[in-house]
N, C-alpha and C. Protein backbone atom coordinates (compact mmCIF):
# COMPACT_ATOMS: atom_id res chain seq x y z
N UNK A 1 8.24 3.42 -15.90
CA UNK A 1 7.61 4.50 -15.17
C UNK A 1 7.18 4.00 -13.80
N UNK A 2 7.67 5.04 -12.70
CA UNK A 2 7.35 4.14 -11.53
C UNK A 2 6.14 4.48 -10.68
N UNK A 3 5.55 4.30 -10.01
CA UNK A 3 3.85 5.01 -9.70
C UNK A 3 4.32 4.87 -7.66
N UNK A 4 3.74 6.26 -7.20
CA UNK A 4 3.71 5.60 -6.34
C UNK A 4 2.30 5.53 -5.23
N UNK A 5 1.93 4.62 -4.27
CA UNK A 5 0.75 4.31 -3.86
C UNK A 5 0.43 5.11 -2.61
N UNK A 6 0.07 6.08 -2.86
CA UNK A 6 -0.39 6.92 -1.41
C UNK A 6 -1.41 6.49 -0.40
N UNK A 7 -1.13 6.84 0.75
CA UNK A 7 -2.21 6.48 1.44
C UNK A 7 -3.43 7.90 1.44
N UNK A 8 -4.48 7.53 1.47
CA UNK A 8 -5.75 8.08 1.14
C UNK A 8 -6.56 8.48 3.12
N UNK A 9 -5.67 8.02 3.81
CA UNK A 9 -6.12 8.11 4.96
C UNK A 9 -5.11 8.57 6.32
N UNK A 10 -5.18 9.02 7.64
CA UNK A 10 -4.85 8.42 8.65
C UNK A 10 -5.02 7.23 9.13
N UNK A 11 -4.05 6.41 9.28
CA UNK A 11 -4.36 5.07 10.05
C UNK A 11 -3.00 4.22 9.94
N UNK A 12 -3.52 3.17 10.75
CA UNK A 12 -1.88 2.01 11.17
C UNK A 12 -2.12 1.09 9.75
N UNK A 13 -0.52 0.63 9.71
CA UNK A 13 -0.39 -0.23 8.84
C UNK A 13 -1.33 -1.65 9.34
N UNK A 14 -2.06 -2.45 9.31
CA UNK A 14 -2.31 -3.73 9.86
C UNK A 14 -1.72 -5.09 8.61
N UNK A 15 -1.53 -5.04 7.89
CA UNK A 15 -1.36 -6.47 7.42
C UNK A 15 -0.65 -6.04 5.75
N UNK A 16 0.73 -6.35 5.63
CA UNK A 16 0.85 -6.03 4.60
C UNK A 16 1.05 -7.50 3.53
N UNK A 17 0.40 -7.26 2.61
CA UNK A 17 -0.13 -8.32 1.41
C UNK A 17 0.53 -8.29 0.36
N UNK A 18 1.21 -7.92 -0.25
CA UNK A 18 2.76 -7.84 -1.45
C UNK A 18 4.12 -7.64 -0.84
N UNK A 19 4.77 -8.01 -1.86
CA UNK A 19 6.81 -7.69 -1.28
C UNK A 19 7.27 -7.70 -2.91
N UNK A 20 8.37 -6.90 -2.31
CA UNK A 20 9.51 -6.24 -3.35
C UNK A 20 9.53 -7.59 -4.28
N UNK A 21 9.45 -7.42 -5.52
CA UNK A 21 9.60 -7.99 -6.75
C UNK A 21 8.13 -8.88 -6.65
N UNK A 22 7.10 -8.52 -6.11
CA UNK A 22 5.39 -8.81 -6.90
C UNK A 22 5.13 -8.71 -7.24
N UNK A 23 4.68 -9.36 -8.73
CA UNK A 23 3.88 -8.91 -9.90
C UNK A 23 2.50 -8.63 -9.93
N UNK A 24 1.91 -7.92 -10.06
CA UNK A 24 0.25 -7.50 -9.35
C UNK A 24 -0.55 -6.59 -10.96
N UNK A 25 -1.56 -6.69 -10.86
CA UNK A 25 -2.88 -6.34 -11.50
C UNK A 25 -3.45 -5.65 -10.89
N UNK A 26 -3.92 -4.49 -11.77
CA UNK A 26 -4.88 -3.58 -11.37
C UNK A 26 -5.89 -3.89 -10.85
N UNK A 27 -5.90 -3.43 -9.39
CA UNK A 27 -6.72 -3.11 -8.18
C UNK A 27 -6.23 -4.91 -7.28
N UNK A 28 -5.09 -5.13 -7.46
CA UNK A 28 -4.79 -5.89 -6.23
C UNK A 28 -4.67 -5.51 -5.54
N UNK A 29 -4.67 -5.89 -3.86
CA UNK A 29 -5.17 -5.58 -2.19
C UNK A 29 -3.33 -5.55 -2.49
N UNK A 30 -2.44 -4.66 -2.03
CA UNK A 30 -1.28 -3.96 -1.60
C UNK A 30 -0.65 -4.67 0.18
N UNK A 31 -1.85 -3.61 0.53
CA UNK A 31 -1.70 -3.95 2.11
C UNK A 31 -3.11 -3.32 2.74
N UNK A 32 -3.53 -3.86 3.85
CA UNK A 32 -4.53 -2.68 4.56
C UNK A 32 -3.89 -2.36 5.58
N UNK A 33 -4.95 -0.78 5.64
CA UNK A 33 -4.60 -0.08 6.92
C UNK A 33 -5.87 0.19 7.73
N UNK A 34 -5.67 0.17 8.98
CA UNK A 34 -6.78 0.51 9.83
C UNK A 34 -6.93 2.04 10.66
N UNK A 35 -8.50 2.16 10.39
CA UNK A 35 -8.63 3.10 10.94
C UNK A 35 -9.77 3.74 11.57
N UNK A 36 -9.85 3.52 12.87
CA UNK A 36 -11.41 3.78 13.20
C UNK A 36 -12.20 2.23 13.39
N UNK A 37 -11.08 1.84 13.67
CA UNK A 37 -11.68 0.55 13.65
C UNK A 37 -12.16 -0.84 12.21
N UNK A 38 -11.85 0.15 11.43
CA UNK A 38 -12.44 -0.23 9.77
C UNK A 38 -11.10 -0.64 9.09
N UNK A 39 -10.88 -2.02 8.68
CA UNK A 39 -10.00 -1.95 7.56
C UNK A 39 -10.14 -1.60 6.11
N UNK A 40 -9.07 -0.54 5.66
CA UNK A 40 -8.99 -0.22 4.07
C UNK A 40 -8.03 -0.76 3.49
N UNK A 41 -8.60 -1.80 2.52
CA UNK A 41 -7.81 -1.71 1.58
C UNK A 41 -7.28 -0.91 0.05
N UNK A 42 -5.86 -1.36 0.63
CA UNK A 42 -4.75 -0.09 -0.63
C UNK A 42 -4.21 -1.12 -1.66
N UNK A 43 -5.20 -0.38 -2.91
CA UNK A 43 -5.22 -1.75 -4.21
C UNK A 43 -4.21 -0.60 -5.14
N UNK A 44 -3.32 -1.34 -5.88
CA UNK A 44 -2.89 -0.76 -7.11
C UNK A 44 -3.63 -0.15 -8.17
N UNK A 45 -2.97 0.86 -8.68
CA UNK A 45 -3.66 1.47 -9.30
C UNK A 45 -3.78 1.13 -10.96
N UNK A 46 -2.54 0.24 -11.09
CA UNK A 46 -2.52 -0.25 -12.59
C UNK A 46 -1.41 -1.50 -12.40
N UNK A 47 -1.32 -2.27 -12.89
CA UNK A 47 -0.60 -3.18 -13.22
C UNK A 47 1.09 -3.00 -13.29
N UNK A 48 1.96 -3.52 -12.19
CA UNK A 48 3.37 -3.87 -12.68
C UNK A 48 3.98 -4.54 -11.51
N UNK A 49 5.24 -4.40 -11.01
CA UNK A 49 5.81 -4.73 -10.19
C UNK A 49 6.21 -3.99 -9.15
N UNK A 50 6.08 -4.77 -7.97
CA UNK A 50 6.07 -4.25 -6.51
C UNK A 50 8.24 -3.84 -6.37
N UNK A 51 7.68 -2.39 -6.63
CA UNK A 51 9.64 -1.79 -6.13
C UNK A 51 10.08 -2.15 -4.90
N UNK A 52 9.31 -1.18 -4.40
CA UNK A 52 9.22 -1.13 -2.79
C UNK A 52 8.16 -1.08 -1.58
N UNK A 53 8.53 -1.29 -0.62
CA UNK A 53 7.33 -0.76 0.02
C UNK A 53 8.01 -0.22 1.25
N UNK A 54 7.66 1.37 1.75
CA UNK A 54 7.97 1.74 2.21
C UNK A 54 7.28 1.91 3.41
N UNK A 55 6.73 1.12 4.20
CA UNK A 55 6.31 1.09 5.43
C UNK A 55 6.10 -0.81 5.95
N UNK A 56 6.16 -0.53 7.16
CA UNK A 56 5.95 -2.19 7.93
C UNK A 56 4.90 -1.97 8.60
N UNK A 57 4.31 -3.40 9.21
CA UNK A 57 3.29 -3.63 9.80
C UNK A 57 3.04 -2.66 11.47
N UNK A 58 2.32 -2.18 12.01
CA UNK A 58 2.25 -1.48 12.60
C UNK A 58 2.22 0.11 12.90
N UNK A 59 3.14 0.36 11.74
CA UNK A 59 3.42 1.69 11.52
C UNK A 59 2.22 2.28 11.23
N UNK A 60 2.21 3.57 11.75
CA UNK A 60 1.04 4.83 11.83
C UNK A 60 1.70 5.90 10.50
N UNK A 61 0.79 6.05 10.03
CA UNK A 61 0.51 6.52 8.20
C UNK A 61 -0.03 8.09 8.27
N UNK A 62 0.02 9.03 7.66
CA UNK A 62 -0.19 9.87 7.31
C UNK A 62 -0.88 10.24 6.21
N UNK A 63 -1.99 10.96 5.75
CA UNK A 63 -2.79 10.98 4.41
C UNK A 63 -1.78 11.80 3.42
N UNK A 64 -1.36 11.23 2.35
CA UNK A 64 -0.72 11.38 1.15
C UNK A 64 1.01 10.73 1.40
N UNK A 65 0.93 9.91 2.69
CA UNK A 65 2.51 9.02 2.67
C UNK A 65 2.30 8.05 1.63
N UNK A 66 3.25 8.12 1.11
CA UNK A 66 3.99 7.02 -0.11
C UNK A 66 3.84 5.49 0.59
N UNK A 67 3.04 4.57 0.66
CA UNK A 67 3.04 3.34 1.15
C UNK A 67 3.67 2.33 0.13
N UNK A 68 3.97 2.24 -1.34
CA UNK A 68 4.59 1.56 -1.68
C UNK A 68 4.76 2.16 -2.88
N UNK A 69 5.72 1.53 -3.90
CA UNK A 69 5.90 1.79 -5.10
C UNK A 69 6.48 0.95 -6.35
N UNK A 70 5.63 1.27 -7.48
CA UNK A 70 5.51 -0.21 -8.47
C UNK A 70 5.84 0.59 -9.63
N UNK A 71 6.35 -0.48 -10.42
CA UNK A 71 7.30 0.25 -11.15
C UNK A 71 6.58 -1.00 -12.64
């Protein structure tokens, strides 16, 4: 089952922290994004492996874009 990790905000990608085939635990740091000056971090929501991630560093985000997906 594959989940995928929305972003919860407007804001830029700043630093992304997993890659395709990462094995991760519920509420690992994903990647943050900034906004307003504030970094958020985007933690998993349950435990598995990093599919994809569909955005790079810099990129400007939209509230409910798909930022990665774990399968």
């Amino acid at each position: 089952m594959t989940v995928e990790v929305k972003a919860e905000l407007v804001g830029s990608v700043w630093k992304i922290t997993a890659k395709p085939g990462d094995q991760v635990a519920e509420e690992d740091v994903l990647l943050i994004l900034e906004s307003m000056k504030m970094e958020i971090a985007v933690t998993a929501p349950r435990a598995g492996t990093v599919k994809e991630i569909r955005v790079k560093e810099t990129d400007v985000v939209k509230e409910g874009q798909v930022l990665v997906v774990l399968e």
